[in-house]
Protein backbone atom coordinates (compact mmCIF):
# COMPACT_ATOMS: atom_id res chain seq x y z
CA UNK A 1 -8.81 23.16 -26.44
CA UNK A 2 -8.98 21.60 -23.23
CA UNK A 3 -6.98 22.80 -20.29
CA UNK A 4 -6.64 19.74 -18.04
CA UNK A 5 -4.90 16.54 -18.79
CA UNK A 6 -7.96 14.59 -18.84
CA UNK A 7 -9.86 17.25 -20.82
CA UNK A 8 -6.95 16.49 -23.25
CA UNK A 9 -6.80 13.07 -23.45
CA UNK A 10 -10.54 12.54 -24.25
CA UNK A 11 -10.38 14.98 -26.87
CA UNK A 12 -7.63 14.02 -28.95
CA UNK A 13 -7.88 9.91 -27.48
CA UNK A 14 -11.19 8.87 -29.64
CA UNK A 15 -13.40 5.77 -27.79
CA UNK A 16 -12.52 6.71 -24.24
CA UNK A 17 -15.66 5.43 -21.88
CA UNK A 18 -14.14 7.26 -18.54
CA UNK A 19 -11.06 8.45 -17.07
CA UNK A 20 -10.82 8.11 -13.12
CA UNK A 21 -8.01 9.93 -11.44
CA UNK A 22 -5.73 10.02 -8.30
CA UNK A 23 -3.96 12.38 -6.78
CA UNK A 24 -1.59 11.43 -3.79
CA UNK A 25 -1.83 13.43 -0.51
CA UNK A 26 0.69 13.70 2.42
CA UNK A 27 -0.63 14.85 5.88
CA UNK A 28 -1.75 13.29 9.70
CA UNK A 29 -4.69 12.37 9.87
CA UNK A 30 -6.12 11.86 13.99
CA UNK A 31 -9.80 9.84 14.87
CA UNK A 32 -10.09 9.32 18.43
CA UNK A 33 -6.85 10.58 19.78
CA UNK A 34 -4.93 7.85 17.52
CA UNK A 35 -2.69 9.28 15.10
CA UNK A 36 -2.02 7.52 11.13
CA UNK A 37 -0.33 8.00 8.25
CA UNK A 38 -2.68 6.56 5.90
CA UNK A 39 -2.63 6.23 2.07
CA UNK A 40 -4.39 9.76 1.77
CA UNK A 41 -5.48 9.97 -2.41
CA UNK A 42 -7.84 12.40 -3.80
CA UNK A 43 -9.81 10.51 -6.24
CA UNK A 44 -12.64 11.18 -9.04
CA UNK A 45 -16.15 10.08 -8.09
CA UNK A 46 -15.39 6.87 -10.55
CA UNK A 47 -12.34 5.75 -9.42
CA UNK A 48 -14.32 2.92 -7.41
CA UNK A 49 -16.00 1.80 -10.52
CA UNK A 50 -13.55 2.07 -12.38
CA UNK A 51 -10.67 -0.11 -10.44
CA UNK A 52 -13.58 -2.60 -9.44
CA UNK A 53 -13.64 -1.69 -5.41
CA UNK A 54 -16.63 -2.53 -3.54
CA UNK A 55 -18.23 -1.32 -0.29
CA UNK A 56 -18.66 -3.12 2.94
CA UNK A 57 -20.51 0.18 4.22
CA UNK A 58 -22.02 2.99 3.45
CA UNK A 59 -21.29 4.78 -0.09
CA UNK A 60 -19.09 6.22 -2.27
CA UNK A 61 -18.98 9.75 -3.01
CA UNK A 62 -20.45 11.35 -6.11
CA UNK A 63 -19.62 14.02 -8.62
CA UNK A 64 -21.85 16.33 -6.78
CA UNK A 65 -19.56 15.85 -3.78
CA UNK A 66 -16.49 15.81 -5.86
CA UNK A 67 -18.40 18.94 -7.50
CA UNK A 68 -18.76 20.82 -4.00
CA UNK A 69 -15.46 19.80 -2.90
CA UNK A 70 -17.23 17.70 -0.21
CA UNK A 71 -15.29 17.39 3.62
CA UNK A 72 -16.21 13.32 3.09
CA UNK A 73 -14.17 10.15 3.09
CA UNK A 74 -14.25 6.50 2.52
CA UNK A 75 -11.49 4.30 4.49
CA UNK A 76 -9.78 1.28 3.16
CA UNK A 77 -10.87 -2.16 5.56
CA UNK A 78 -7.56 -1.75 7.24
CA UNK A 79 -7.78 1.79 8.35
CA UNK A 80 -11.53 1.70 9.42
CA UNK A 81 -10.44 -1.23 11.65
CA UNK A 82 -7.73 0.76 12.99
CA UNK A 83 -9.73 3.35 13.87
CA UNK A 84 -12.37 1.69 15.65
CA UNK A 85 -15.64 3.15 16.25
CA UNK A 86 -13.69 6.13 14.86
CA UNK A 87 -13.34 3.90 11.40
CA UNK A 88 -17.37 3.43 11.32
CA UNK A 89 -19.67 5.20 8.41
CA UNK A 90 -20.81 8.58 10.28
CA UNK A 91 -17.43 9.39 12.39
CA UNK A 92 -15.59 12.06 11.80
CA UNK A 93 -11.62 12.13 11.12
CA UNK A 94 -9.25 14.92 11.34
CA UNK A 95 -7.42 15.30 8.00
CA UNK A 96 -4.42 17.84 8.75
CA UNK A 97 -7.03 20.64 9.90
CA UNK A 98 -9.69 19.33 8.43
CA UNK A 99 -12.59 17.54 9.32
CA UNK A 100 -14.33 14.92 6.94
CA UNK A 101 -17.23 12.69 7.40
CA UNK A 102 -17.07 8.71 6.70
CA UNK A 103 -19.35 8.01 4.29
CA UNK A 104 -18.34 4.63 2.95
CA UNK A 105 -15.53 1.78 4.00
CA UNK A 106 -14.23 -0.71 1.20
CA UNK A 107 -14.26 -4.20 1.40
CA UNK A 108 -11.16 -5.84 2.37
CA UNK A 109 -9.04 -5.73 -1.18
CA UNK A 110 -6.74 -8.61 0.08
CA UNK A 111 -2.93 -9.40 0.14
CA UNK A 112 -1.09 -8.01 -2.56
CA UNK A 113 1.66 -9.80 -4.00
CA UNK A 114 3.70 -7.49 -6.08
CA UNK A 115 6.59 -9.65 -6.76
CA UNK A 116 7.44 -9.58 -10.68
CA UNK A 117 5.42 -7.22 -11.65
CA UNK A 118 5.65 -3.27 -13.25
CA UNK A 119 2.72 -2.33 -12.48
CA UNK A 120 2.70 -0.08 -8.88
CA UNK A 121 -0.05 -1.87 -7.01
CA UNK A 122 -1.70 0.33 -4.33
CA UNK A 123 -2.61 -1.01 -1.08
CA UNK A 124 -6.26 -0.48 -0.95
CA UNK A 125 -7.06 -1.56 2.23
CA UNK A 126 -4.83 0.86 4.07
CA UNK A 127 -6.47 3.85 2.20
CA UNK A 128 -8.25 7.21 2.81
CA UNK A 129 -9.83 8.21 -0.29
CA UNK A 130 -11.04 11.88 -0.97
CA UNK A 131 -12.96 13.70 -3.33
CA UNK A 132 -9.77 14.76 -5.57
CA UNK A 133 -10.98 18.21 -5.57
CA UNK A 134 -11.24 18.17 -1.69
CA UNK A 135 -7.48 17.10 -1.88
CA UNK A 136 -7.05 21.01 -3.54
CA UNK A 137 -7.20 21.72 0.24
CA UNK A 138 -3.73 20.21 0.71
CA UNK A 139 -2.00 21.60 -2.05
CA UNK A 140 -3.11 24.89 -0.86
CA UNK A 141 -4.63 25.80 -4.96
CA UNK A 142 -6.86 24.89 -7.52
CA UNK A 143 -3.83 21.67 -9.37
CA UNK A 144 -4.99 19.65 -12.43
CA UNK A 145 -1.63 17.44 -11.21
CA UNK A 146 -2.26 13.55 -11.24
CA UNK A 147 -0.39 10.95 -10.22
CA UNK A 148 -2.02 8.56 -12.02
CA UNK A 149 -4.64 8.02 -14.43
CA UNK A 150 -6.93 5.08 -15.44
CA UNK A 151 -8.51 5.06 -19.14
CA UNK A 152 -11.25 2.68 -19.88
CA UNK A 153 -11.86 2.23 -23.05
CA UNK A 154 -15.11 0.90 -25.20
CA UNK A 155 -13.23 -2.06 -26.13
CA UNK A 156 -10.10 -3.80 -26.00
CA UNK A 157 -9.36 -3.27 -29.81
CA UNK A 158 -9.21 0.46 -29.32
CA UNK A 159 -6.43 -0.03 -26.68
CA UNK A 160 -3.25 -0.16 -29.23
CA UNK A 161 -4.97 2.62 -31.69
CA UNK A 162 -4.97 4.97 -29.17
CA UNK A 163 -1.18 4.56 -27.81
CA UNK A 164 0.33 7.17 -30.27
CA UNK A 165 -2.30 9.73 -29.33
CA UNK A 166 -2.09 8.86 -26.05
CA UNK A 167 2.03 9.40 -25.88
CA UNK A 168 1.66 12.56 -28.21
CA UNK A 169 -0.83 14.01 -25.68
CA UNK A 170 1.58 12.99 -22.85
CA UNK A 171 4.92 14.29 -24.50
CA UNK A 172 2.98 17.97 -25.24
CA UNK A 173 1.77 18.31 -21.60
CA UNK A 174 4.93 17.19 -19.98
CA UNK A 175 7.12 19.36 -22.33
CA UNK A 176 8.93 16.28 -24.12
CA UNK A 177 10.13 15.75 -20.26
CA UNK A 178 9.37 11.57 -19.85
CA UNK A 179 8.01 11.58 -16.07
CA UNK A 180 5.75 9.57 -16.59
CA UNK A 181 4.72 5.47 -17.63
CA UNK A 182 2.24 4.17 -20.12
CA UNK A 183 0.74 1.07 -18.68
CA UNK A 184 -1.03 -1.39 -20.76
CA UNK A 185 -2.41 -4.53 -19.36
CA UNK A 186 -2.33 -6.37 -22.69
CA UNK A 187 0.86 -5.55 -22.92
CA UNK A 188 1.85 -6.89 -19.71
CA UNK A 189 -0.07 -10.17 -20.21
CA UNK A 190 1.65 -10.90 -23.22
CA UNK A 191 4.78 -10.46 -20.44
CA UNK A 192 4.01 -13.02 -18.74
């Protein structure tokens, strides 16, 4: 039996197509003598495809760099346009005492209006997004902790079937302890 959430999840949740994860991360990070506190998440190497980003530059990284714990980063529009030549594809950023390589920068997500709705909307454009095994680095050990995760499924139908496996899996991991929220956008639209 699995021994990670996501291992879990797509054994027991049948019709899964991915998973992409996120992990948040707290530290400073400094390019060119400026100091920000950026949205700093360690994310799986489809998190971009998954929530539909796009790049302006450069490239995301892969699951060999997620796979090698790779020192690389791709900024949100916002922060590379904070940072300046320091925000370009190629610069280098100190992360806490780390050092990472830009490799990509998103195109601008846009204003997010979050009025009315449940669903925590991150601000994509203020980002620094990590391989989410390179984020290990901050928690100081090897952590299958998430803070959130994104199923894609084969089809929409399969959404509903999968909810009580889903919540079963959930409930067993967590210990029957509800710290955490089922999301479903169908739900949600019928909402509205």
């Amino acid at each position: 039996f699995p021994v990670t959430i996501v291992g879990r999840v797509q054994y027991v949740v049948k019709n899964i197509e991915q998973v992409a994860e996120l992990r948040e991360l707290k530290a400073t990070t400094v390019a060119l003598n400026r100091v920000l506190m950026p949205q700093l998440w360690g994310v799986s190497a489809n998190y971009m495809q998954v929530q539909g980003l796009r790049l302006q530059a450069g490239r995301f990284f892969n699951s060999d760099g997620v796979q090698s714990k790779g020192l690389v980063c791709v900024l949100g529009a916002e922060s590379s346009a904070m940072l300046a030549d320091g925000g370009r594809v190629g610069s280098v950023l100190r992360i806490d005492d780390m050092l990472c390589t830009v490799v990509g920068v998103l195109q601008p997500f846009g204003k997010l209006d979050t009025k009315g709705t449940k669903v925590p909307l991150r601000n994509f454009d203020k980002a620094i997004l990590l391989p989410i095994t390179t984020s290990e680095i901050f928690i100081g050990a090897q952590s299958t902790y998430r803070d959130e995760l994104i199923l894609q499924m084969q089809s929409s139908t399969d959404v509903f079937s999968a909810l009580p496996l889903l919540q079963r899996v959930l409930q067993v991991a967590h210990r029957g302890v509800e710290d955490y929220r089922i999301i479903v956008p169908q739900e949600l639209l019928r909402q509205a």
